[in-house]
C-alpha atoms as a PDB file:
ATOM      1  CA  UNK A   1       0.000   0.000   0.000  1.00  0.00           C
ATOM      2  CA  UNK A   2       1.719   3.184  -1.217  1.00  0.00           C
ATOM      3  CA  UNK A   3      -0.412   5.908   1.078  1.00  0.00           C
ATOM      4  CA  UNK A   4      -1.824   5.863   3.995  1.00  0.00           C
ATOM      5  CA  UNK A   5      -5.104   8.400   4.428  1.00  0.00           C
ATOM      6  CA  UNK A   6      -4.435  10.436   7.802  1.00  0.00           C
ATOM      7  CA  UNK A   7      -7.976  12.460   7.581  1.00  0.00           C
ATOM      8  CA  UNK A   8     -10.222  13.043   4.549  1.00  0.00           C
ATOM      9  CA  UNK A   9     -13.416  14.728   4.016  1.00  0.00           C
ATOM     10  CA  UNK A  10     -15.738  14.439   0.928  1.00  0.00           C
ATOM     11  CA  UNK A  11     -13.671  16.113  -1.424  1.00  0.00           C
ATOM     12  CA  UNK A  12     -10.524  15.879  -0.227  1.00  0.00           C
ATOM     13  CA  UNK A  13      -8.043  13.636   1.819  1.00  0.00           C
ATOM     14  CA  UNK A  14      -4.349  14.245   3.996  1.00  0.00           C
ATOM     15  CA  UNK A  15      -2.188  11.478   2.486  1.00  0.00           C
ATOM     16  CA  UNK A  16       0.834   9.581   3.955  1.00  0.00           C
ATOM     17  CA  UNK A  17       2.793   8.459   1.069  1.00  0.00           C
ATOM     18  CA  UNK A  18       5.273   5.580   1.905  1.00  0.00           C
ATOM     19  CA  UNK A  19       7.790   3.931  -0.181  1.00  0.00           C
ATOM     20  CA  UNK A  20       6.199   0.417  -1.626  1.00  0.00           C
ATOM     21  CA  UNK A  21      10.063  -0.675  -1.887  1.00  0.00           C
ATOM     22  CA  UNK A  22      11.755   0.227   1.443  1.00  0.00           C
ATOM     23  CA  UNK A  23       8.445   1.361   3.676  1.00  0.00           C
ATOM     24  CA  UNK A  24      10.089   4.443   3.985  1.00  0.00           C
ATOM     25  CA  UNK A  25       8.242   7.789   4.578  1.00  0.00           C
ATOM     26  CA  UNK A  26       8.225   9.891   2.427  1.00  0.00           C
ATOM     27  CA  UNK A  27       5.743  13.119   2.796  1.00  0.00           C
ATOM     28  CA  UNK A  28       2.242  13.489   3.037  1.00  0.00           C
ATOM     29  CA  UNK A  29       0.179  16.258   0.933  1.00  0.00           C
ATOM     30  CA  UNK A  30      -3.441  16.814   0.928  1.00  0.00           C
ATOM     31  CA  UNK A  31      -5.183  15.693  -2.597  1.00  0.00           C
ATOM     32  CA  UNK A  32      -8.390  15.167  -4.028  1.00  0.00           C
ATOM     33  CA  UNK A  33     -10.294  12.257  -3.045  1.00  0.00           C
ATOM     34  CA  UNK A  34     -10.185  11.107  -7.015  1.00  0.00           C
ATOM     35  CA  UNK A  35      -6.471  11.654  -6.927  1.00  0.00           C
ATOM     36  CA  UNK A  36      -6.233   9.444  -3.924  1.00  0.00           C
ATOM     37  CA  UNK A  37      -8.222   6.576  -5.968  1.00  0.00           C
ATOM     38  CA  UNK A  38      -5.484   7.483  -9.082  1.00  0.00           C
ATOM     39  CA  UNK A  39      -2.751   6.711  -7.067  1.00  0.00           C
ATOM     40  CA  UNK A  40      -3.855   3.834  -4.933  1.00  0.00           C
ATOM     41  CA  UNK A  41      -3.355   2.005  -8.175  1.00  0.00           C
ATOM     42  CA  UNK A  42       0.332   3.240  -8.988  1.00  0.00           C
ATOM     43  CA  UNK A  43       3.548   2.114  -7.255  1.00  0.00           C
ATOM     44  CA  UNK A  44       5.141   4.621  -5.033  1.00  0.00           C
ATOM     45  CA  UNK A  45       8.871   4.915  -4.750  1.00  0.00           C
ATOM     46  CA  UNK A  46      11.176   6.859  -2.706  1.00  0.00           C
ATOM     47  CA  UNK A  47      14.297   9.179  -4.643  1.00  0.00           C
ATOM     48  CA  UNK A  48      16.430   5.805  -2.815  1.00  0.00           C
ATOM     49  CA  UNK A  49      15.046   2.837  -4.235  1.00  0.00           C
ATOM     50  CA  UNK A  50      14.680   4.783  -7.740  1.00  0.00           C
ATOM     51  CA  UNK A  51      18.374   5.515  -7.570  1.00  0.00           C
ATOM     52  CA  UNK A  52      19.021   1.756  -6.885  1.00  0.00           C
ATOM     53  CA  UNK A  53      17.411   1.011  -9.047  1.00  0.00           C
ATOM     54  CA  UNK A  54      18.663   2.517 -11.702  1.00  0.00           C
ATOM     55  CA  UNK A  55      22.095   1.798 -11.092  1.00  0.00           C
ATOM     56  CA  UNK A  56      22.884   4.729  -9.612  1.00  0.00           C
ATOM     57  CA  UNK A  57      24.366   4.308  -5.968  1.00  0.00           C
ATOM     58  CA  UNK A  58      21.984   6.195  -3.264  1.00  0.00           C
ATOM     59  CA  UNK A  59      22.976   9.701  -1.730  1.00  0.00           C
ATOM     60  CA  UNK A  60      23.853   9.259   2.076  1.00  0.00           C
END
């Protein structure tokens, strides 16, 4: 699960958005509620895992 909802309302929702790679945290924003349904269907990544990813070795 890439988000976690903190507090939502009809039209809009505070989102935790964690890393579906590491678990990581990595910021929470508030969004419309049909944004929130948009992105519970996508993978979230940290800048990390994305680096590992692609080869690149992570900033420490």
């Amino acid at each position: 699960m890439p988000f976690e909802i903190i507090d939502s309302n009809s039209r809009v929702a505070e989102v935790r958005l964690i890393c579906d790679d590491c678990g990581k945290f990595i910021g929470s924003r508030v969004m419309l509620k049909s944004q929130v349904e948009a992105i519970r269907k996508k993978r979230v990544i940290c800048h990390n895992c994305k680096e590992t990813r692609n080869g690149n070795k992570p900033e420490s």
